[in-house]
C-alpha atoms as a PDB file:
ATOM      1  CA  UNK A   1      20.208 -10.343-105.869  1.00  0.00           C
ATOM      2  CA  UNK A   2      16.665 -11.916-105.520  1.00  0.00           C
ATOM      3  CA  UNK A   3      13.612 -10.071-104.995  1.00  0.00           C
ATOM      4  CA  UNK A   4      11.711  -9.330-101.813  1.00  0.00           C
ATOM      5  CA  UNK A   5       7.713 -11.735-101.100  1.00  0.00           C
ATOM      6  CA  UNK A   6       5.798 -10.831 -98.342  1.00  0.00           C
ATOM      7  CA  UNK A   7       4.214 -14.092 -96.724  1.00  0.00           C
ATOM      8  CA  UNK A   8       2.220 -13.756 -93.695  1.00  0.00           C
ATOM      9  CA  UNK A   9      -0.364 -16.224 -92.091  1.00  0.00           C
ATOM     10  CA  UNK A  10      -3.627 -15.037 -90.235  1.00  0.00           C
ATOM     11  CA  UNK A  11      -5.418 -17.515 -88.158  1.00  0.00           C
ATOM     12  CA  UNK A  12      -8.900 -17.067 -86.921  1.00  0.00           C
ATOM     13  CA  UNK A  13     -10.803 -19.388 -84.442  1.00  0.00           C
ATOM     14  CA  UNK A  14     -13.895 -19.611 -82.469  1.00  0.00           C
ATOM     15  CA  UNK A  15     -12.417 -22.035 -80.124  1.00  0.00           C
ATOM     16  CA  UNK A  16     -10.374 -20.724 -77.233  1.00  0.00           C
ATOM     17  CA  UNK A  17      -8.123 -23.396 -76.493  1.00  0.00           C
ATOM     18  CA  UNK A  18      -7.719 -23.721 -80.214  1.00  0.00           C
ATOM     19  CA  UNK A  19      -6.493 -20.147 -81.071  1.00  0.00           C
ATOM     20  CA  UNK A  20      -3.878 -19.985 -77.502  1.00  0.00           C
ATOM     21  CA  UNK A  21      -2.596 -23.471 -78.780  1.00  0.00           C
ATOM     22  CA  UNK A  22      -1.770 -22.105 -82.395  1.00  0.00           C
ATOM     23  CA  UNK A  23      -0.064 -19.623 -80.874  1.00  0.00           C
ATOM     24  CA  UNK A  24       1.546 -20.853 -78.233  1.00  0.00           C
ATOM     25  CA  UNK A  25       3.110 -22.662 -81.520  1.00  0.00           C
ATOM     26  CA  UNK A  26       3.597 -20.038 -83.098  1.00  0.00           C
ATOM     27  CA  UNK A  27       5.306 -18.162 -80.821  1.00  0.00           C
ATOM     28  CA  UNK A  28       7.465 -21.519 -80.466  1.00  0.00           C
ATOM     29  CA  UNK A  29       9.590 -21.086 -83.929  1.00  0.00           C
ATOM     30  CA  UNK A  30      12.123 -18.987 -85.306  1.00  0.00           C
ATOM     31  CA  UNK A  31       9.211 -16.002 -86.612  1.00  0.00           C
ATOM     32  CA  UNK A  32       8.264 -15.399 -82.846  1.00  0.00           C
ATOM     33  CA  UNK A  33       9.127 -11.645 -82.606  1.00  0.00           C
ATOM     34  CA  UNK A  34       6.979 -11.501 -85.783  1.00  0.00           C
ATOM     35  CA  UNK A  35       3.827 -13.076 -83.903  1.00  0.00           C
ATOM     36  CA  UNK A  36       1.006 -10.563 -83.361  1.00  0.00           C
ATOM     37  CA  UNK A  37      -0.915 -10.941 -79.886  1.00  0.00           C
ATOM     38  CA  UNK A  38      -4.375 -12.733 -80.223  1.00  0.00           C
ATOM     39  CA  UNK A  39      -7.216 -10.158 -81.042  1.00  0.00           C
ATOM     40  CA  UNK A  40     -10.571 -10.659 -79.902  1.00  0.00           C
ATOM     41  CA  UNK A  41     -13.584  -9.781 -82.517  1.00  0.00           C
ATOM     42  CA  UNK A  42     -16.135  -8.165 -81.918  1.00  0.00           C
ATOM     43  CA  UNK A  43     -18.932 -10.298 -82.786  1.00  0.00           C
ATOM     44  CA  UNK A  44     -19.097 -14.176 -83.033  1.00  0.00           C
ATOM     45  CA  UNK A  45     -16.625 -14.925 -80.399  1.00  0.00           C
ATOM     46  CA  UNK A  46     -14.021 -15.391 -83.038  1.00  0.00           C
ATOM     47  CA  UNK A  47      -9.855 -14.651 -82.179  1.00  0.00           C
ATOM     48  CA  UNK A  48      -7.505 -13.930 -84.628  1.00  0.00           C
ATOM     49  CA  UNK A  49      -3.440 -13.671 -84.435  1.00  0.00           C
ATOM     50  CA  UNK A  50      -0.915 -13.586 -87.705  1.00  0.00           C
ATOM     51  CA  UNK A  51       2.680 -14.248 -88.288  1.00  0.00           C
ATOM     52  CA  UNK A  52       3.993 -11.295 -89.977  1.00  0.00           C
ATOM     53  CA  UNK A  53       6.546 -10.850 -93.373  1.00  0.00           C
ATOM     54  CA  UNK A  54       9.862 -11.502 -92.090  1.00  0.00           C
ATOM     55  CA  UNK A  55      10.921  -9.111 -95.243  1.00  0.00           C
ATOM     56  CA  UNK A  56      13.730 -10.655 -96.584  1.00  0.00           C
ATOM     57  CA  UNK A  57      14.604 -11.602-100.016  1.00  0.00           C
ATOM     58  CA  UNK A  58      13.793 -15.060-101.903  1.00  0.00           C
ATOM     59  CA  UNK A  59      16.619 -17.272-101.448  1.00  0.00           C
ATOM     60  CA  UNK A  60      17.733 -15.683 -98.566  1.00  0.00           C
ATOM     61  CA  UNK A  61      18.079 -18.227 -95.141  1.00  0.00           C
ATOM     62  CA  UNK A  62      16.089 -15.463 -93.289  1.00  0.00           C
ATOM     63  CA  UNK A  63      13.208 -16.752 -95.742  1.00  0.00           C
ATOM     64  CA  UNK A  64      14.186 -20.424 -95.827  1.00  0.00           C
ATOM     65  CA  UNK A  65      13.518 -20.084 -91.882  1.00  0.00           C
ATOM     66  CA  UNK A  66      10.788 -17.950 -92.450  1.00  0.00           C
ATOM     67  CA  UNK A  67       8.919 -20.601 -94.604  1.00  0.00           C
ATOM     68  CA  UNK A  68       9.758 -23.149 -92.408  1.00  0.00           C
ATOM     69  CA  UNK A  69       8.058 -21.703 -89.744  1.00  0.00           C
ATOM     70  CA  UNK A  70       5.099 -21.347 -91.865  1.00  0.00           C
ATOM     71  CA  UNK A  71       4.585 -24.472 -92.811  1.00  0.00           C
ATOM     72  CA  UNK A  72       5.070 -26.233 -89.337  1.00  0.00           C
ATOM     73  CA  UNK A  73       2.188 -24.063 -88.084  1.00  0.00           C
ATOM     74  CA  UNK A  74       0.298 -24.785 -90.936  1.00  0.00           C
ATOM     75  CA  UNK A  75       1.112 -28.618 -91.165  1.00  0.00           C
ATOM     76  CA  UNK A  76       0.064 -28.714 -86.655  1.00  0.00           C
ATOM     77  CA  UNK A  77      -3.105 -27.129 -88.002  1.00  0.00           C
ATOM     78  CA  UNK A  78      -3.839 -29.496 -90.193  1.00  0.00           C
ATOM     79  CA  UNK A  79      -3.416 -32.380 -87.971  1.00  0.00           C
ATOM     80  CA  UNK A  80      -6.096 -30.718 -85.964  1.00  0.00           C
ATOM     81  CA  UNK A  81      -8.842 -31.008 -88.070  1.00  0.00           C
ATOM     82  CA  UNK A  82     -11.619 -33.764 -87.096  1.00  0.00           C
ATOM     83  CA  UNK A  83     -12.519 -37.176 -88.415  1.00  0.00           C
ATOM     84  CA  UNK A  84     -14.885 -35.351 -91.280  1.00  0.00           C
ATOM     85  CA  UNK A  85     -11.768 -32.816 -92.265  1.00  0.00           C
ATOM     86  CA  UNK A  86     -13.387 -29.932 -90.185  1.00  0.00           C
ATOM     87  CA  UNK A  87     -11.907 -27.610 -87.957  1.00  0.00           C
ATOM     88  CA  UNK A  88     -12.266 -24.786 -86.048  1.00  0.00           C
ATOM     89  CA  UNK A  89      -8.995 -23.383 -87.261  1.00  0.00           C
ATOM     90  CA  UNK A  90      -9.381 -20.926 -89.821  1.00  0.00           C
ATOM     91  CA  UNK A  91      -6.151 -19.862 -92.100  1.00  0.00           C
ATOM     92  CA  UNK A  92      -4.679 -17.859 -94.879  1.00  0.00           C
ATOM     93  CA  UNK A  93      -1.087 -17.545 -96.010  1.00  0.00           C
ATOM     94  CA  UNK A  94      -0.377 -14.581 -98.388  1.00  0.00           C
ATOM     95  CA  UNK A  95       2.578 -13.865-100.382  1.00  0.00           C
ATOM     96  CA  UNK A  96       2.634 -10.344-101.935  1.00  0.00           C
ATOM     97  CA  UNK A  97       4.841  -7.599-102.868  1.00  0.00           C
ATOM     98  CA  UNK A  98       6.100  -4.759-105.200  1.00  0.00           C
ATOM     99  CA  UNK A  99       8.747  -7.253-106.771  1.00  0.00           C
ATOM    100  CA  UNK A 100       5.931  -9.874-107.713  1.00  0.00           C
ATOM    101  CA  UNK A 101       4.612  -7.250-110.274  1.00  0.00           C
ATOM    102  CA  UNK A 102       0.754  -7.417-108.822  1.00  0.00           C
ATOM    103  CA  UNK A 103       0.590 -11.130-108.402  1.00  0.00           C
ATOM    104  CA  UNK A 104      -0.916 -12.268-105.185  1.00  0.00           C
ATOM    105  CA  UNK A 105      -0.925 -15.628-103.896  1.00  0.00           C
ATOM    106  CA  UNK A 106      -2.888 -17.151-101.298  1.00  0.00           C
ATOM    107  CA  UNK A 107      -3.348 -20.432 -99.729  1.00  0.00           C
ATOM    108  CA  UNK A 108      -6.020 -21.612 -97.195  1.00  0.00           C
ATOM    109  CA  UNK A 109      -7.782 -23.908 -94.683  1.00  0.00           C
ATOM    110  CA  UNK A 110     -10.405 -24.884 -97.190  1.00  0.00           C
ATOM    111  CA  UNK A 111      -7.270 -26.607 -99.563  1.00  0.00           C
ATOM    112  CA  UNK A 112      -7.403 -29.725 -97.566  1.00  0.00           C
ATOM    113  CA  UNK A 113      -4.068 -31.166 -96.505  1.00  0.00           C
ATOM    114  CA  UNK A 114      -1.944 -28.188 -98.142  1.00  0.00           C
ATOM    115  CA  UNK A 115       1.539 -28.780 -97.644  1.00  0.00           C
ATOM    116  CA  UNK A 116       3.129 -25.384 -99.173  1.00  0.00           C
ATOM    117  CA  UNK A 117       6.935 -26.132-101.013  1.00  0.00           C
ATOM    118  CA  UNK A 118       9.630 -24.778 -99.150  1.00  0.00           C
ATOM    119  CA  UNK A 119      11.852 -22.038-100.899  1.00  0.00           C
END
């Protein structure tokens, strides 16, 4: 049976060149039709995108692929981070749902070097 985790990734970045690269690459694996465009904000000159829940179950090789995908965007934004560990990449991957009984998980750009486990 398995039960149904929502992960999504939002990106957010100041740089221009930065945010169109990320999502060039995101656009570039198998959760493209689940790519929002790149929004502008309104203040700070900050541009955000995400990679939306593909929605399937755990276990399931729609969310082995989905993970996948994931984690290759995450792991090219990690090897863009400067000498000092910086970077103008901003990040969050959630994983939430009604199944998970409340529990929310996140990861982010401050864990330095976070390589998530693939399910």
């Amino acid at each position: 049976m398995g039960h149904v985790e929502h992960d999504a990734l939002i990106v957010t970045c100041w740089d221009d060149q930065q945010i169109r690269d990320t999502h060039a690459l995101a656009m570039g694996t198998s959760a493209d039709h689940l790519v929002t465009p790149i929004v502008s904000s309104t203040i700070n000159g900050d541009h955000s995108f995400a990679v939306l829940s593909c929605g399937s179950k755990s276990g399931w090789q729609a969310k082995r692929q989905h993970t996948a995908a994931l984690e290759s965007i995450v792991k090219w934004m990690d090897a863009q981070r400067n000498e000092d560990g910086s970077s103008a990449l901003e990040w969050v991957w959630v994983c939430f749902g009604n199944d998970m009984e409340g529990e929310v998980t996140t990861r982010n750009s401050s864990e330095n070097h976070y390589y998530p486990e693939t399910t």
